[in-house]
PDB file of N, CA and C in Angstrom:
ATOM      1  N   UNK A   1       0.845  -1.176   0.000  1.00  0.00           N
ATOM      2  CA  UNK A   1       0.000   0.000   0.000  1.00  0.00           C
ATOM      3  C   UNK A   1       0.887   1.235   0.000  1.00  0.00           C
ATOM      4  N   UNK A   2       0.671   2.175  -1.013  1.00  0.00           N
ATOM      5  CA  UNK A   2       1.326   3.662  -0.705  1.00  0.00           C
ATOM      6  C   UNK A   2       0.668   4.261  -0.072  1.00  0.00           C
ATOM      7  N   UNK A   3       1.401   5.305   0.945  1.00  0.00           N
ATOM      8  CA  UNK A   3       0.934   6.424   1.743  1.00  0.00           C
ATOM      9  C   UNK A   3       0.769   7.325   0.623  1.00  0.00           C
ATOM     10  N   UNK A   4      -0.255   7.707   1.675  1.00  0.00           N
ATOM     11  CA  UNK A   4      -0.327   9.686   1.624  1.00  0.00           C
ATOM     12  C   UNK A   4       0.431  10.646   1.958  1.00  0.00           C
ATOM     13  N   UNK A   5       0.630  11.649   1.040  1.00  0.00           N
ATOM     14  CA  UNK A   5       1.712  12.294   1.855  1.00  0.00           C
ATOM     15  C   UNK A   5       1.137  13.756   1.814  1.00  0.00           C
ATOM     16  N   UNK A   6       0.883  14.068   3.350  1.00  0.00           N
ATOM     17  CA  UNK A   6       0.080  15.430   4.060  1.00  0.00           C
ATOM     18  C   UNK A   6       0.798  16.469   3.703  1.00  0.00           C
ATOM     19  N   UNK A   7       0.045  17.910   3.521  1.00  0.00           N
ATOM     20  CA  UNK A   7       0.538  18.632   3.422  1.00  0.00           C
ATOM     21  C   UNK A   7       0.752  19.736   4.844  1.00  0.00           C
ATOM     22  N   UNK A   8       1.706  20.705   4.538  1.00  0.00           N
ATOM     23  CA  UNK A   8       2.337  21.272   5.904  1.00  0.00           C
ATOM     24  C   UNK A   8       1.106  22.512   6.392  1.00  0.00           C
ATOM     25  N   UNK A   9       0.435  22.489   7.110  1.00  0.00           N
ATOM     26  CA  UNK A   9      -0.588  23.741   7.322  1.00  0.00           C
ATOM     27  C   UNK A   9       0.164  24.648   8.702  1.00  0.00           C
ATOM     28  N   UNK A  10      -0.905  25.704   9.369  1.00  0.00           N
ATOM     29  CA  UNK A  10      -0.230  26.685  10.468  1.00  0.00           C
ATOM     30  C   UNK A  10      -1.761  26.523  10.804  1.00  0.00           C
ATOM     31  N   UNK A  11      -1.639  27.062  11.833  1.00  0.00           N
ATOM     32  CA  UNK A  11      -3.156  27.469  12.549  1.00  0.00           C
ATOM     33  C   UNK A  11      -2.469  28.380  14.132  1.00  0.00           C
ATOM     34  N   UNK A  12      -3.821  28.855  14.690  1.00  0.00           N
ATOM     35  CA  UNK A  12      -3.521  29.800  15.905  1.00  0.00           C
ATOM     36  C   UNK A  12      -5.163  29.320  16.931  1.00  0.00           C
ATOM     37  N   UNK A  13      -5.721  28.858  15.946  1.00  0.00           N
ATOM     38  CA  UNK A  13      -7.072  27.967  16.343  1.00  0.00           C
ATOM     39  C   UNK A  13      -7.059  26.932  17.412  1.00  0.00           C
ATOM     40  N   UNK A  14      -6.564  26.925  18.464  1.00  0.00           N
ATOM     41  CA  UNK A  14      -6.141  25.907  19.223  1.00  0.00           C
ATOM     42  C   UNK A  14      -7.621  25.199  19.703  1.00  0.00           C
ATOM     43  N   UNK A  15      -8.524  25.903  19.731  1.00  0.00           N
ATOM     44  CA  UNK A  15      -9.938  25.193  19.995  1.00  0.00           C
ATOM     45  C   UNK A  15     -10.664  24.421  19.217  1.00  0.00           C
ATOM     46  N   UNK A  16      -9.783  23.956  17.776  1.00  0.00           N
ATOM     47  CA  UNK A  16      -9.858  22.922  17.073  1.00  0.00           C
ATOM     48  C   UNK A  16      -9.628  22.067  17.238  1.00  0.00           C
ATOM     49  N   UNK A  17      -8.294  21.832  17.723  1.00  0.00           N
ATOM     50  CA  UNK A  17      -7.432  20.426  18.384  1.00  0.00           C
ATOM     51  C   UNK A  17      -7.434  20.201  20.104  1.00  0.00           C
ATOM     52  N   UNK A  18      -7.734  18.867  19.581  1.00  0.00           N
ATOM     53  CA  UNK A  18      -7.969  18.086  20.899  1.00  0.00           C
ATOM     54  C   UNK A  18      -6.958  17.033  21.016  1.00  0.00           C
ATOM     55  N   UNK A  19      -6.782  16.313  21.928  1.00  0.00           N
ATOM     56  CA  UNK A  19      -6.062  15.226  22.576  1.00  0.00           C
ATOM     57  C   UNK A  19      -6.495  13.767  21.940  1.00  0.00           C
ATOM     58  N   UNK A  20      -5.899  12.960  21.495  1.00  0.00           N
ATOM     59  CA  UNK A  20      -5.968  11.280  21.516  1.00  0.00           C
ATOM     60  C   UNK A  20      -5.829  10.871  22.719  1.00  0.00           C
ATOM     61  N   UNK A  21      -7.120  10.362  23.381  1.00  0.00           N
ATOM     62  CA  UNK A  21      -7.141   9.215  24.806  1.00  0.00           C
ATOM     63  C   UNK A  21      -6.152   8.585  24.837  1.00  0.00           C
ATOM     64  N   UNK A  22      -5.254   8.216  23.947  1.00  0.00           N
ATOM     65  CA  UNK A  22      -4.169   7.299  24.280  1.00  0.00           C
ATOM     66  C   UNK A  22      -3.108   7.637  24.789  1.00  0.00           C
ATOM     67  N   UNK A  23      -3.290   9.195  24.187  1.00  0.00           N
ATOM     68  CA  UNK A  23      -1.560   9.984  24.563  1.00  0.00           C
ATOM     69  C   UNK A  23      -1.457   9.736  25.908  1.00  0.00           C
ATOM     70  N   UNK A  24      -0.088  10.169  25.974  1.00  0.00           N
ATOM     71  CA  UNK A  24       0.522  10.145  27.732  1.00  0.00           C
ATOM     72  C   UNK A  24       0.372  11.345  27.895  1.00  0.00           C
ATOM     73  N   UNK A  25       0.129  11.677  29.246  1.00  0.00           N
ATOM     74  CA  UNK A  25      -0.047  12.674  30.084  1.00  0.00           C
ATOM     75  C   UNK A  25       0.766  13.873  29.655  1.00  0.00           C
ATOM     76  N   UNK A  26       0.439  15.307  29.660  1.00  0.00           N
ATOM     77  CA  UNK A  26       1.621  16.467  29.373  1.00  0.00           C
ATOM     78  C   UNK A  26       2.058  16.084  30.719  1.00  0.00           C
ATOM     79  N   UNK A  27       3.521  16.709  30.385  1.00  0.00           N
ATOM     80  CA  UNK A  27       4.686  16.642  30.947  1.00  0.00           C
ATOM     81  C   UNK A  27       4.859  18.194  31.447  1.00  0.00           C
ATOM     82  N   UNK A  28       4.615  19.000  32.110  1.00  0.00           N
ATOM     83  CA  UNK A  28       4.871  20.487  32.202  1.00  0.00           C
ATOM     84  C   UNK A  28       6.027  20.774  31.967  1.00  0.00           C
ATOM     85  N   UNK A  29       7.329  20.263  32.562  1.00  0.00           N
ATOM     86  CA  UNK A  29       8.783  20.587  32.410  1.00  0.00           C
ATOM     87  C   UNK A  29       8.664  20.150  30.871  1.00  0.00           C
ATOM     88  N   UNK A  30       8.397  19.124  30.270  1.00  0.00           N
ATOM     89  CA  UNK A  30       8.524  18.991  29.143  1.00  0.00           C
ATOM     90  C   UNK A  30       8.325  20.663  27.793  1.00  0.00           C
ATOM     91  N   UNK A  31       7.121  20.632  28.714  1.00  0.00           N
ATOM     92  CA  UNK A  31       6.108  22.034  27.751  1.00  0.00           C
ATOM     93  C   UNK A  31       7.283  22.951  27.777  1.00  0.00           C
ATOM     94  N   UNK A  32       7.579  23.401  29.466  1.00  0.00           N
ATOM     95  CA  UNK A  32       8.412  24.249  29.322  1.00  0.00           C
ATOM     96  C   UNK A  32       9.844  24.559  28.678  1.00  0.00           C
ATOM     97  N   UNK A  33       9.979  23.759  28.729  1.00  0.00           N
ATOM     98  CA  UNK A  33      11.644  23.304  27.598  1.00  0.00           C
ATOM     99  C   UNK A  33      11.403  23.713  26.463  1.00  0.00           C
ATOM    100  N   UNK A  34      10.346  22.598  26.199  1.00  0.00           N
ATOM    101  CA  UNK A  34       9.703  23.478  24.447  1.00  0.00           C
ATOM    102  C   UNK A  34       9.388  24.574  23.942  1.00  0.00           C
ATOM    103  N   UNK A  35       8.690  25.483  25.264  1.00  0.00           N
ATOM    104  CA  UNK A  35       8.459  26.413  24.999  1.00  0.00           C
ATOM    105  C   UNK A  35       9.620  27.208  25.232  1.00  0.00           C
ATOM    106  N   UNK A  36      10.742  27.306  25.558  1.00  0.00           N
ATOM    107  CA  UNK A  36      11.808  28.183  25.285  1.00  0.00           C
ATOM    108  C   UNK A  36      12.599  28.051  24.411  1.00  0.00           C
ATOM    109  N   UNK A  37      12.579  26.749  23.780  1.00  0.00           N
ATOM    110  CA  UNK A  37      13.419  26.176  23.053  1.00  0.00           C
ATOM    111  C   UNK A  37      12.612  27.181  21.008  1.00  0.00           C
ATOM    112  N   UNK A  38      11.001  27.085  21.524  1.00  0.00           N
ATOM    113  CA  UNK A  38      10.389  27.637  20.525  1.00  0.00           C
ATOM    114  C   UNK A  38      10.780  29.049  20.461  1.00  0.00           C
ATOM    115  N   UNK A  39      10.593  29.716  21.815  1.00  0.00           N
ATOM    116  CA  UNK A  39      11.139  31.022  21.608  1.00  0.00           C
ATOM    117  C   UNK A  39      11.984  31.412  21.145  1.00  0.00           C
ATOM    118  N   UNK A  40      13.516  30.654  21.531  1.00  0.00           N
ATOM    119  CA  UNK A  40      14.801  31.269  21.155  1.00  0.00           C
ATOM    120  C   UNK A  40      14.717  30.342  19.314  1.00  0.00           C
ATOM    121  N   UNK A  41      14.273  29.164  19.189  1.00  0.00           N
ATOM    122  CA  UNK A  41      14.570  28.904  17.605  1.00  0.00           C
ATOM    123  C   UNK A  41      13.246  29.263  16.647  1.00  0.00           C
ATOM    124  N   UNK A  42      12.179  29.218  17.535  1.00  0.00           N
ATOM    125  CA  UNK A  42      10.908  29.157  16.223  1.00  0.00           C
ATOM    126  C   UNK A  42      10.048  27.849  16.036  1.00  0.00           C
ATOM    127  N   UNK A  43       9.108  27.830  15.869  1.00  0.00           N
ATOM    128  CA  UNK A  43       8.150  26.530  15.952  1.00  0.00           C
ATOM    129  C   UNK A  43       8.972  25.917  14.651  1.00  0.00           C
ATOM    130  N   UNK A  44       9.315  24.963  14.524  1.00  0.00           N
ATOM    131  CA  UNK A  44       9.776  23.913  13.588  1.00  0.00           C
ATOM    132  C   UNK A  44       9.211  23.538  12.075  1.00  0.00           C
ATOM    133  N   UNK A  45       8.985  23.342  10.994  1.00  0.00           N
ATOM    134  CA  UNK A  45       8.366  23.062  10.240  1.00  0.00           C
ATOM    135  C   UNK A  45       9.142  21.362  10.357  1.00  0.00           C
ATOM    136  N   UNK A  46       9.771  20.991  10.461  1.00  0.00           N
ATOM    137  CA  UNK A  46      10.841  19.726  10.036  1.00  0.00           C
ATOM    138  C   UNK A  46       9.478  19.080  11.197  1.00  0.00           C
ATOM    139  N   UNK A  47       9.314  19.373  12.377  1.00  0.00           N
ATOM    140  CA  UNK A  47       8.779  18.438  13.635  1.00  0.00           C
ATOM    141  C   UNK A  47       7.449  19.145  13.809  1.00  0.00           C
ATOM    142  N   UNK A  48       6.205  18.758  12.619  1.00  0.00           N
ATOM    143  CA  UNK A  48       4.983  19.272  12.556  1.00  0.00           C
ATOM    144  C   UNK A  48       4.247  18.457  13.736  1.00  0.00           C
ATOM    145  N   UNK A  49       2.988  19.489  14.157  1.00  0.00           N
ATOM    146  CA  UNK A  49       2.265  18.038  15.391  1.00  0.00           C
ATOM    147  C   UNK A  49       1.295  17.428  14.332  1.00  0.00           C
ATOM    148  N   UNK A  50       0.938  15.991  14.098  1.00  0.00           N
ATOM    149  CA  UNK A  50       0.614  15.368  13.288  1.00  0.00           C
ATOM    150  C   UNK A  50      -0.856  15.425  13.773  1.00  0.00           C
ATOM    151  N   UNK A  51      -1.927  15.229  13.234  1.00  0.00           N
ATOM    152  CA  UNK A  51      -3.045  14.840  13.386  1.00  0.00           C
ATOM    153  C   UNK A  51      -4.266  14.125  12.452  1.00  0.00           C
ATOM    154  N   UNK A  52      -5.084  13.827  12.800  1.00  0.00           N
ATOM    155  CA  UNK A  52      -6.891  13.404  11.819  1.00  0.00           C
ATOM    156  C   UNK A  52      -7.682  14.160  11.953  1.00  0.00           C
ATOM    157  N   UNK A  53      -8.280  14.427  10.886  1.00  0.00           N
ATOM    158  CA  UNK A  53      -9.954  15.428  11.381  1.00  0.00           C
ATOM    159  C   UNK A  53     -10.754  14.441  11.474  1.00  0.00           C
ATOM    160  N   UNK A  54     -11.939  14.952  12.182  1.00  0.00           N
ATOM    161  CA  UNK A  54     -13.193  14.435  12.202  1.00  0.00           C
ATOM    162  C   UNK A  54     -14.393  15.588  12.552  1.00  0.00           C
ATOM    163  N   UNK A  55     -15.298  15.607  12.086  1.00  0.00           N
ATOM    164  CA  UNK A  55     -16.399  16.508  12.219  1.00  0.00           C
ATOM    165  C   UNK A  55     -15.757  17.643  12.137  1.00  0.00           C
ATOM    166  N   UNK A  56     -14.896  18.181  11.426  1.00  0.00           N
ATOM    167  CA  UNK A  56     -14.013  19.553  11.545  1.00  0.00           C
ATOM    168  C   UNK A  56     -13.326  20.202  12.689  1.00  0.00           C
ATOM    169  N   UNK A  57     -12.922  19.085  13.790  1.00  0.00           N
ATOM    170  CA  UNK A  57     -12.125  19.163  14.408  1.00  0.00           C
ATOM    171  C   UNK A  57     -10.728  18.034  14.661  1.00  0.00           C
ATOM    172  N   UNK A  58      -9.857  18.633  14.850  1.00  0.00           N
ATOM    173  CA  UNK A  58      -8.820  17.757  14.866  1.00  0.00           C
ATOM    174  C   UNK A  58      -7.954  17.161  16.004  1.00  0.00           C
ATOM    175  N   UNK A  59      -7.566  16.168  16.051  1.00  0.00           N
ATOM    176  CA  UNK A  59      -7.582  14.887  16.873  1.00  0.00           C
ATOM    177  C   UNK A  59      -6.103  15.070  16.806  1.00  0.00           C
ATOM    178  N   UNK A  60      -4.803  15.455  17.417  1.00  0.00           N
ATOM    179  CA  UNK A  60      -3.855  14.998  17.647  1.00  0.00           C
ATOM    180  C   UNK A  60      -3.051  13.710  18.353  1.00  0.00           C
ATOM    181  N   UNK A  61      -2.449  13.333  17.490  1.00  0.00           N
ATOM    182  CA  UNK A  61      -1.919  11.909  17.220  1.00  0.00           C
ATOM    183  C   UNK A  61      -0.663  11.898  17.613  1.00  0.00           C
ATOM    184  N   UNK A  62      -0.021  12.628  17.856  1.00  0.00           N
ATOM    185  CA  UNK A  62       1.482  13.061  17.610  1.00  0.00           C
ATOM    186  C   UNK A  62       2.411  14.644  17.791  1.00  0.00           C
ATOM    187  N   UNK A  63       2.682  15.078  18.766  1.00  0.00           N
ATOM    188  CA  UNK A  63       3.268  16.392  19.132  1.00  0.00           C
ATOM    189  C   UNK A  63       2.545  17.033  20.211  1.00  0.00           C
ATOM    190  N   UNK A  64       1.641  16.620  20.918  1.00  0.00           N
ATOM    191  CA  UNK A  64       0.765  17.648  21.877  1.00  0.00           C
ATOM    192  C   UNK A  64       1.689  17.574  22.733  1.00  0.00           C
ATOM    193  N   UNK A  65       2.982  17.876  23.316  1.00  0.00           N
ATOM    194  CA  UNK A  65       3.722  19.111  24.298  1.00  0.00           C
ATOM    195  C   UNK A  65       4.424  19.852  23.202  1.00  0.00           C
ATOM    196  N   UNK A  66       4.231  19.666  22.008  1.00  0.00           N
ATOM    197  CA  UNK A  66       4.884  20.969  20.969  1.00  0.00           C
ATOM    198  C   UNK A  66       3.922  21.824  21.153  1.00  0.00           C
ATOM    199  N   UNK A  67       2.353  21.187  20.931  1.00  0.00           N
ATOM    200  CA  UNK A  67       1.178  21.925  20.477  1.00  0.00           C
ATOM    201  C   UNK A  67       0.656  22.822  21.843  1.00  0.00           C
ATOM    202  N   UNK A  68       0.912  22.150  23.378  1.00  0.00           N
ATOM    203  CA  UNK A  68       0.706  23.130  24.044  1.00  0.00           C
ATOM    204  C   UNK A  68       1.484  23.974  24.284  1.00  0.00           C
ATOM    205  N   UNK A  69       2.931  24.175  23.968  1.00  0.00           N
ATOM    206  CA  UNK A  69       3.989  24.942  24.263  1.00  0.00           C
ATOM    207  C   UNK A  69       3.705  26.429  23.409  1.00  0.00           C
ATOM    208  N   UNK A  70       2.760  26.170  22.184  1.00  0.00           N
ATOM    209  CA  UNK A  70       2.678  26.795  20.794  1.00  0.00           C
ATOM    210  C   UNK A  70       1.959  27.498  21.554  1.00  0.00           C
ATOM    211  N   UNK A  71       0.601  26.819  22.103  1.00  0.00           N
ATOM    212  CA  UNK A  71      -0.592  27.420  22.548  1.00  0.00           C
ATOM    213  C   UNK A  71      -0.229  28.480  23.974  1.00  0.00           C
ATOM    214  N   UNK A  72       0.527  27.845  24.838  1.00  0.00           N
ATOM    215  CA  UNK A  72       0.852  28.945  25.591  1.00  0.00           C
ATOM    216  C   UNK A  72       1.774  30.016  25.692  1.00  0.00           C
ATOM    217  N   UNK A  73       2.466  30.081  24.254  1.00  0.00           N
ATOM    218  CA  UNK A  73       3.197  31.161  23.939  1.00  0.00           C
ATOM    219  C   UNK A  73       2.154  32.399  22.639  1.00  0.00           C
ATOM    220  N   UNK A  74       1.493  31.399  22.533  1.00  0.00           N
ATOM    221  CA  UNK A  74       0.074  32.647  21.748  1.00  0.00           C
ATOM    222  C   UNK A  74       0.481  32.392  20.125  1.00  0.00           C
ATOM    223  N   UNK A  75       1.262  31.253  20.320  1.00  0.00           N
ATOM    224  CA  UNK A  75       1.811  31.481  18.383  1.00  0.00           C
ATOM    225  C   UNK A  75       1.671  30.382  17.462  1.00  0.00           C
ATOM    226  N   UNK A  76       1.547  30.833  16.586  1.00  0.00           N
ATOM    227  CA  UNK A  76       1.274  29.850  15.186  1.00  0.00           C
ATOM    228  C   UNK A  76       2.169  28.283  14.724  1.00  0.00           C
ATOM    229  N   UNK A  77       1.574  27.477  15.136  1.00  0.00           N
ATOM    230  CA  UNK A  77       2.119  26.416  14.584  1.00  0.00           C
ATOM    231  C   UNK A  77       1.690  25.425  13.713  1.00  0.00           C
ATOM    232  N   UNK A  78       3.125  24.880  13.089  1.00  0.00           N
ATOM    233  CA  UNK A  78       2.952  23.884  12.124  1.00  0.00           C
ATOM    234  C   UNK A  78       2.178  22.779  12.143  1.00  0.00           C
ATOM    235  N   UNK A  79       1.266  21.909  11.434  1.00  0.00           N
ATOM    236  CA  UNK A  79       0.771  20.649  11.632  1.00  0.00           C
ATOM    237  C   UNK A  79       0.494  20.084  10.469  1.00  0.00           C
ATOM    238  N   UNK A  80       0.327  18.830  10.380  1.00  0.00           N
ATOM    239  CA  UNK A  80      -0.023  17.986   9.001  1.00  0.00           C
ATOM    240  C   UNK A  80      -1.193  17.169   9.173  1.00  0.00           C
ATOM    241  N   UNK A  81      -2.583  17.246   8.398  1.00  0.00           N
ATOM    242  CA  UNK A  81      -3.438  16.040   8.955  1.00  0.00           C
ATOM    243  C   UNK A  81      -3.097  14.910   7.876  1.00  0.00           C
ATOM    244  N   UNK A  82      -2.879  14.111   8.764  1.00  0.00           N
ATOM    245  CA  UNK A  82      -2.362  12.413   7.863  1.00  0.00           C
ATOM    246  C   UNK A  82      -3.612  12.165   7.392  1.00  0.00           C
ATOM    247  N   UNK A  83      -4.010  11.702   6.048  1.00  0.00           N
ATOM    248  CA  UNK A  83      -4.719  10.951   5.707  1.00  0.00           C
ATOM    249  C   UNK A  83      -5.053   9.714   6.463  1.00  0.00           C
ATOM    250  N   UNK A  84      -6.438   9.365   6.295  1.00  0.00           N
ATOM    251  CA  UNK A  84      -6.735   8.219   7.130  1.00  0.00           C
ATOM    252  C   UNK A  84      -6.153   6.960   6.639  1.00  0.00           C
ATOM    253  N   UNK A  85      -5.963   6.656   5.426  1.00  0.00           N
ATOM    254  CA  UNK A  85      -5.104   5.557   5.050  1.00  0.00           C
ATOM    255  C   UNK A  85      -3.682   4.964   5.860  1.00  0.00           C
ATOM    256  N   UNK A  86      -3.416   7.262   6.459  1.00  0.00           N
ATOM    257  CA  UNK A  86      -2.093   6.272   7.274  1.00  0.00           C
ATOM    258  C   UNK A  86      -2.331   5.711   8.768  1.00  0.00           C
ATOM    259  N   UNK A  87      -3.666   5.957   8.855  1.00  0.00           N
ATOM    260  CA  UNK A  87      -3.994   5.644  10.574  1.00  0.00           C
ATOM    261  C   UNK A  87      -3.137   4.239  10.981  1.00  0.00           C
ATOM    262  N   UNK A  88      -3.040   3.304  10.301  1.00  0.00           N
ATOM    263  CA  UNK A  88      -2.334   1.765  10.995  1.00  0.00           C
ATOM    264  C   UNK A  88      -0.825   2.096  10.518  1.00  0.00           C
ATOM    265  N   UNK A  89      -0.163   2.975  10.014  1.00  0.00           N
ATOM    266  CA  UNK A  89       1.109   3.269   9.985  1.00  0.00           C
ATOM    267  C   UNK A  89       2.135   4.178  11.449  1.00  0.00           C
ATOM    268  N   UNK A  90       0.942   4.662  12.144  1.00  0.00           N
ATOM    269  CA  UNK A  90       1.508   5.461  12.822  1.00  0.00           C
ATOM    270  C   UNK A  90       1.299   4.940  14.259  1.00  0.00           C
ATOM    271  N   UNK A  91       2.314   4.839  15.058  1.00  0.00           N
ATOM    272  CA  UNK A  91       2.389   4.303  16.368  1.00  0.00           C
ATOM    273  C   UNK A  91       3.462   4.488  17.167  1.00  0.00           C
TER     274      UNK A  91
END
């Protein structure tokens, strides 16, 4: 099977994206690292937070202590929604 390959979006909409039940817990020291690490370099395009839509909101799969670090510095970050084809690729 070939993947899909997502394209790179931005958003500031954080009341779009929500959490996957599966993720592990935020890490606060984690956030905070990130979030200075964002300040002094810049939200990343290379390390997008990955996600799925559903009902026009989106489900993060992948990056939520990037995505809250983004959110509590007030700034725009990168994300990709994977096609659902790649849902059993990603783990």
């Amino acid at each position: 099977m070939k993947t899909q390959t997502p394209s790179l979006e931005t958003s500031k909409n954080y009341n779009i994206f929500g959490y996957h039940p599966s993720q592990q817990p935020l890490s606060t020291s984690h956030v905070s690292r990130l979030a200075d690490s964002i300040k002094k370099n810049g939200f990343l395009p290379s390390k997008p937070v990955q996600v799925f839509s559903k009902n026009g909101k989106y489900t993060i799969i992948d990056g939520h202590h990037r995505f809250e670090a983004a959110k509590i510095l007030g700034i725009e970050f990168f994300f990709v929604e994977e096609p659902v084809g790649n849902a059993d690729l990603i783990g």
